[in-house]
C-alpha atoms as a PDB file:
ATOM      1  CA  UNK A   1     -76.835   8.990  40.506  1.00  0.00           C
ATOM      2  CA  UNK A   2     -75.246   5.332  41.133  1.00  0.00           C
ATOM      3  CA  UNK A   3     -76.617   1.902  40.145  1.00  0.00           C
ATOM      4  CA  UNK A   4     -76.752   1.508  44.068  1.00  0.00           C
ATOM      5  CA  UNK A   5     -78.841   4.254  44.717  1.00  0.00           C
ATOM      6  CA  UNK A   6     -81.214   3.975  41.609  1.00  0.00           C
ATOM      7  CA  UNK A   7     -82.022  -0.135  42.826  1.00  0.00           C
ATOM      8  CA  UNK A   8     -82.645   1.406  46.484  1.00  0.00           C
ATOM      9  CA  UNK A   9     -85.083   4.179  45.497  1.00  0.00           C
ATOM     10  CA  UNK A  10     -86.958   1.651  43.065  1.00  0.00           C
ATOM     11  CA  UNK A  11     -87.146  -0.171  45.710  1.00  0.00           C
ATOM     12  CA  UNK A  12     -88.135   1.843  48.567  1.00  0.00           C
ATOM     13  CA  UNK A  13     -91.131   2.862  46.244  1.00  0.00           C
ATOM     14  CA  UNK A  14     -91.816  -0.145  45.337  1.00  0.00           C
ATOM     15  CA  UNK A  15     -92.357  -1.043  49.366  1.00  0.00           C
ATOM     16  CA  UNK A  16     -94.504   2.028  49.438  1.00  0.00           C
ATOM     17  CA  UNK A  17     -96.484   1.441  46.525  1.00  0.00           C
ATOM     18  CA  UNK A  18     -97.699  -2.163  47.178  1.00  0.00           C
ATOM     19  CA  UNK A  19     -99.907  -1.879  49.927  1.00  0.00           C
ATOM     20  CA  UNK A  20    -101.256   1.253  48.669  1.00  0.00           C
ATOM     21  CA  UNK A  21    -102.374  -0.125  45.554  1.00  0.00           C
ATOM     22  CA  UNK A  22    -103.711  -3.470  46.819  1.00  0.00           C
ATOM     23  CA  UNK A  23    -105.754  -1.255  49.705  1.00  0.00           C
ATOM     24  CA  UNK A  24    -107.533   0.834  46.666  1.00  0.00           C
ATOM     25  CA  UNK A  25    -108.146  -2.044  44.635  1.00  0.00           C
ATOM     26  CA  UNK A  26    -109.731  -3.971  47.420  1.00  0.00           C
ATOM     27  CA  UNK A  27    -107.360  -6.923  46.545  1.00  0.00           C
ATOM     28  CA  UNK A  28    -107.342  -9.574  48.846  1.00  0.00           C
ATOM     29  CA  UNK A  29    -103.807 -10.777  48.363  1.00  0.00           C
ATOM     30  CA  UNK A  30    -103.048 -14.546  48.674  1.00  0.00           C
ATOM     31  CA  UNK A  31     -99.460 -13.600  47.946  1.00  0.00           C
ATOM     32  CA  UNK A  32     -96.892 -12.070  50.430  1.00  0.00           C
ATOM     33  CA  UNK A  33     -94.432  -9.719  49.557  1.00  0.00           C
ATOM     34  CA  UNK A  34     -91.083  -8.904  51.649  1.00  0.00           C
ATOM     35  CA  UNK A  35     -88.475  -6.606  51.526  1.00  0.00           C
ATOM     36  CA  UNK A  36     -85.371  -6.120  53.302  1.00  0.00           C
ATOM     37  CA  UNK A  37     -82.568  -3.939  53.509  1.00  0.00           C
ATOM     38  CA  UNK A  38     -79.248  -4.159  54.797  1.00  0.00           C
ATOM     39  CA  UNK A  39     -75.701  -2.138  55.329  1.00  0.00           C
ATOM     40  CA  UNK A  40     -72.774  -1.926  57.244  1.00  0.00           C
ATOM     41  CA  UNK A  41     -68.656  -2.599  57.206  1.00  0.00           C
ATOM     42  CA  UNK A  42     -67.382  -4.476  53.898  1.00  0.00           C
ATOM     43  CA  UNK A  43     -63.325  -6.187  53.946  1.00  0.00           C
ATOM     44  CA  UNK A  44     -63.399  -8.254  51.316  1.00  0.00           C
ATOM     45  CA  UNK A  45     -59.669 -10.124  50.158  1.00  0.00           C
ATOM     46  CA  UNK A  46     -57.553  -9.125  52.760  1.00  0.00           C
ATOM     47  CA  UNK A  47     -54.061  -9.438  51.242  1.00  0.00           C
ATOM     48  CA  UNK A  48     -53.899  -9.476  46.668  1.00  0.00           C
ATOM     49  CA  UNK A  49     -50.336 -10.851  47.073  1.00  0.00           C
ATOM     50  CA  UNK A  50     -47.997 -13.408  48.564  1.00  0.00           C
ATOM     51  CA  UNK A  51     -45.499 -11.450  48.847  1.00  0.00           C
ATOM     52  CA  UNK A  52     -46.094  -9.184  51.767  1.00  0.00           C
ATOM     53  CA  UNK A  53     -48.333  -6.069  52.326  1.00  0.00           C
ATOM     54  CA  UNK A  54     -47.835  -5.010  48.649  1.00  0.00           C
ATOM     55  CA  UNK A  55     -51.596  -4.545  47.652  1.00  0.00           C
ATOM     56  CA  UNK A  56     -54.615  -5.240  50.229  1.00  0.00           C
ATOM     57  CA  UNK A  57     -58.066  -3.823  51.404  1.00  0.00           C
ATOM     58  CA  UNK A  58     -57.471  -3.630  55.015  1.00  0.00           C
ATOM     59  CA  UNK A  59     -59.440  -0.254  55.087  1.00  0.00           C
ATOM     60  CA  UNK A  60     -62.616  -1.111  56.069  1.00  0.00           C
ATOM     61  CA  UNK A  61     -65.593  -0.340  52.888  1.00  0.00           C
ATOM     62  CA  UNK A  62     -68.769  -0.270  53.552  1.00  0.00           C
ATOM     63  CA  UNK A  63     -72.049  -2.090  52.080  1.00  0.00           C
ATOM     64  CA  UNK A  64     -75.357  -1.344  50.872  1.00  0.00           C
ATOM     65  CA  UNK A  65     -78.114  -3.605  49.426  1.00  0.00           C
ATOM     66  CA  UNK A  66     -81.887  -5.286  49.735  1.00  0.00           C
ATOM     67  CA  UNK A  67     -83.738  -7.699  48.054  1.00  0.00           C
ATOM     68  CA  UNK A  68     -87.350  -8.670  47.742  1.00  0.00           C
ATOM     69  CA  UNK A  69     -89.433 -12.057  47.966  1.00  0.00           C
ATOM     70  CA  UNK A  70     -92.811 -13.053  46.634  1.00  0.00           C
ATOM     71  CA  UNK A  71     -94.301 -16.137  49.089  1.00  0.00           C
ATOM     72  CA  UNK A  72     -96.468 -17.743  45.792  1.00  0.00           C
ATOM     73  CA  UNK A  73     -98.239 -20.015  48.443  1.00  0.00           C
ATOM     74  CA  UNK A  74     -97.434 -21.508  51.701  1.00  0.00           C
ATOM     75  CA  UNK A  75     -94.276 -23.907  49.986  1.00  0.00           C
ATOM     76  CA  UNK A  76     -93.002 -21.840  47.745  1.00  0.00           C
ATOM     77  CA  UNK A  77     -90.561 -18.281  47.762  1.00  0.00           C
ATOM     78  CA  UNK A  78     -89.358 -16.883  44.814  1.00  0.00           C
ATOM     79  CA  UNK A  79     -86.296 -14.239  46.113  1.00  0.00           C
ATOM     80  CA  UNK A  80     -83.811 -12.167  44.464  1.00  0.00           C
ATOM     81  CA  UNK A  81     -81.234  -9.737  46.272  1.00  0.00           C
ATOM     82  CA  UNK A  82     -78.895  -6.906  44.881  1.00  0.00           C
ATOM     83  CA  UNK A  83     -75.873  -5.507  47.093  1.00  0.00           C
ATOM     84  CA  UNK A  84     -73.405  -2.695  46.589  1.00  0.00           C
ATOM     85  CA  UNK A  85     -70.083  -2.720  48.606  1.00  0.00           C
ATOM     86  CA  UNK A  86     -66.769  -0.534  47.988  1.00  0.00           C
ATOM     87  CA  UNK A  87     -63.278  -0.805  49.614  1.00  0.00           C
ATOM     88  CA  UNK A  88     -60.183   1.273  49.046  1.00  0.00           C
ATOM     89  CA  UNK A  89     -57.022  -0.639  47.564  1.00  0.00           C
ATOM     90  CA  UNK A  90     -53.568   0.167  49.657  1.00  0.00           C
ATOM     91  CA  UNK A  91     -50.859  -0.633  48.118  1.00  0.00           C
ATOM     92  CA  UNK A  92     -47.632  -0.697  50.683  1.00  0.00           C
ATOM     93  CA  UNK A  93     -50.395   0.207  53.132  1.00  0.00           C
ATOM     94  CA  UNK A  94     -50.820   3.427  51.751  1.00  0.00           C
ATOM     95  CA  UNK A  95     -54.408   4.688  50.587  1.00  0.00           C
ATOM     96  CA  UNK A  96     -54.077   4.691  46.816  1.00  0.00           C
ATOM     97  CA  UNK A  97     -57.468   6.517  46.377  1.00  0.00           C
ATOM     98  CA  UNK A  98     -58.504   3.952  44.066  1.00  0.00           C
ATOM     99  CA  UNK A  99     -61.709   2.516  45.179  1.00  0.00           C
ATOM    100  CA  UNK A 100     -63.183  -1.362  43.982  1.00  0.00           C
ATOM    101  CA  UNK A 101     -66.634  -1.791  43.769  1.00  0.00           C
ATOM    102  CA  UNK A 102     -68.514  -5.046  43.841  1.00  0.00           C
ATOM    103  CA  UNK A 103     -72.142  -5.325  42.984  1.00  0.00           C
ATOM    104  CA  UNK A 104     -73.403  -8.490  44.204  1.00  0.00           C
ATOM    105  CA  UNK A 105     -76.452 -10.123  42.800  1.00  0.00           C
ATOM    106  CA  UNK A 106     -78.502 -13.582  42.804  1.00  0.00           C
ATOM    107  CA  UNK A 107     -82.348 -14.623  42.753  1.00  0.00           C
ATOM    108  CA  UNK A 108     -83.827 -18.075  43.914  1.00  0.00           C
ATOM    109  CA  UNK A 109     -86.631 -20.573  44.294  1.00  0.00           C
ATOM    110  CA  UNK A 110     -87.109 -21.240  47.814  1.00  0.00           C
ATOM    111  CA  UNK A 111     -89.221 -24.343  48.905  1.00  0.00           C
ATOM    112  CA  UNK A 112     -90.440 -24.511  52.538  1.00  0.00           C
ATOM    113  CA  UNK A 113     -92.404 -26.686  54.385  1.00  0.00           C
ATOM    114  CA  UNK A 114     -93.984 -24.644  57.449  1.00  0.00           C
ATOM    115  CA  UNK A 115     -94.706 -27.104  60.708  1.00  0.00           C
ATOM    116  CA  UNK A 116     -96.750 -26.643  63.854  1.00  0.00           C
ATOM    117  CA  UNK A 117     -94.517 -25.938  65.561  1.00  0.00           C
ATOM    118  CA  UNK A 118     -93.296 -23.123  64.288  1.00  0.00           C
ATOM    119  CA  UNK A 119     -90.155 -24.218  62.588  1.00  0.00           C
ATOM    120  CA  UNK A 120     -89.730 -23.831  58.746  1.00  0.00           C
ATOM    121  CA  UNK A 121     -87.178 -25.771  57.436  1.00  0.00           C
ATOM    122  CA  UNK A 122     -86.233 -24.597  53.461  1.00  0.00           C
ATOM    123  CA  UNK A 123     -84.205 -25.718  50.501  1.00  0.00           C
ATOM    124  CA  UNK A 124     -83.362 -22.791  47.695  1.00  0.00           C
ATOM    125  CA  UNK A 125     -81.829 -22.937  44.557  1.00  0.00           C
ATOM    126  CA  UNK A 126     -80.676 -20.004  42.710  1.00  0.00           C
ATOM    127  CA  UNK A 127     -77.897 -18.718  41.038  1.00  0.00           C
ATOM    128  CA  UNK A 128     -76.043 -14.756  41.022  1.00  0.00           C
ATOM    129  CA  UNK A 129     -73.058 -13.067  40.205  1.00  0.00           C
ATOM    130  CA  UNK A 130     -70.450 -10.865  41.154  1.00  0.00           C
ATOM    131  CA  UNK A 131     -69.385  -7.580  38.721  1.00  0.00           C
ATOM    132  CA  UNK A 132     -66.316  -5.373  39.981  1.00  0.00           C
ATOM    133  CA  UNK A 133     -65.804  -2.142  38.742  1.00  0.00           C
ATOM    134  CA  UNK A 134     -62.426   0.459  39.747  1.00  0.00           C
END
């Protein structure tokens, strides 16, 4: 089983478990919890060299990830993500069968300031990072 899929089922239990939990305990929660999920096409660096089509990525990958958010009061977010996306090298634009992956990854402080009408403007600060793996 992948990294990718490990983080997803964690958290798709996680989502399941929450409410669950809070309902049984008859917890009145003053925090909010979100999830979100994502996918779809990946093409990261199109062309590696300067020289021509020698090495690129212009097969289309694909992408997987989600992250989660815990609203600690009205003004404050704290949010972290996690996403998985893979793309197969050519090299003279011919598949090589060698496949990249990128795990993308970041958390951050998010400080809103909710108005009446309706519009939230935010400022975040965070920080991630960005492992590849052939």
């Amino acid at each position: 089983m992948s990294i990718a899929q490990r983080l997803g089922g964690a958290l798709f239990a996680l989502a399941l478990a929450t409410p669950v939990v809070a309902q049984d305990r008859g917890i009145t929660q003053d925090r909010a919890v979100f999830f979100s999920a994502r996918g779809g096409g990946f093409n990261g660096l199109s062309n590696l060299t300067d020289a021509g089509p020698a090495a690129d990525f212009k097969k289309v990958g694909f992408n997987v990830g989600g992250g989660v958010g815990v609203q600690l009061n009205r003004y404050v977010t704290v949010r972290g993500d996690f996403t998985f996306a893979r793309n197969e090298l050519r090299n003279d634009q011919l598949a090589t069968g060698s496949k990249l992956n990128r795990y993308f990854y970041d958390a951050a402080l998010q400080l809103q300031y909710p108005t009446a009408s309706g519009l939230e403007p935010y400022l975040f600060a965070g920080g991630g990072g960005v492992t590849l793996e052939r």
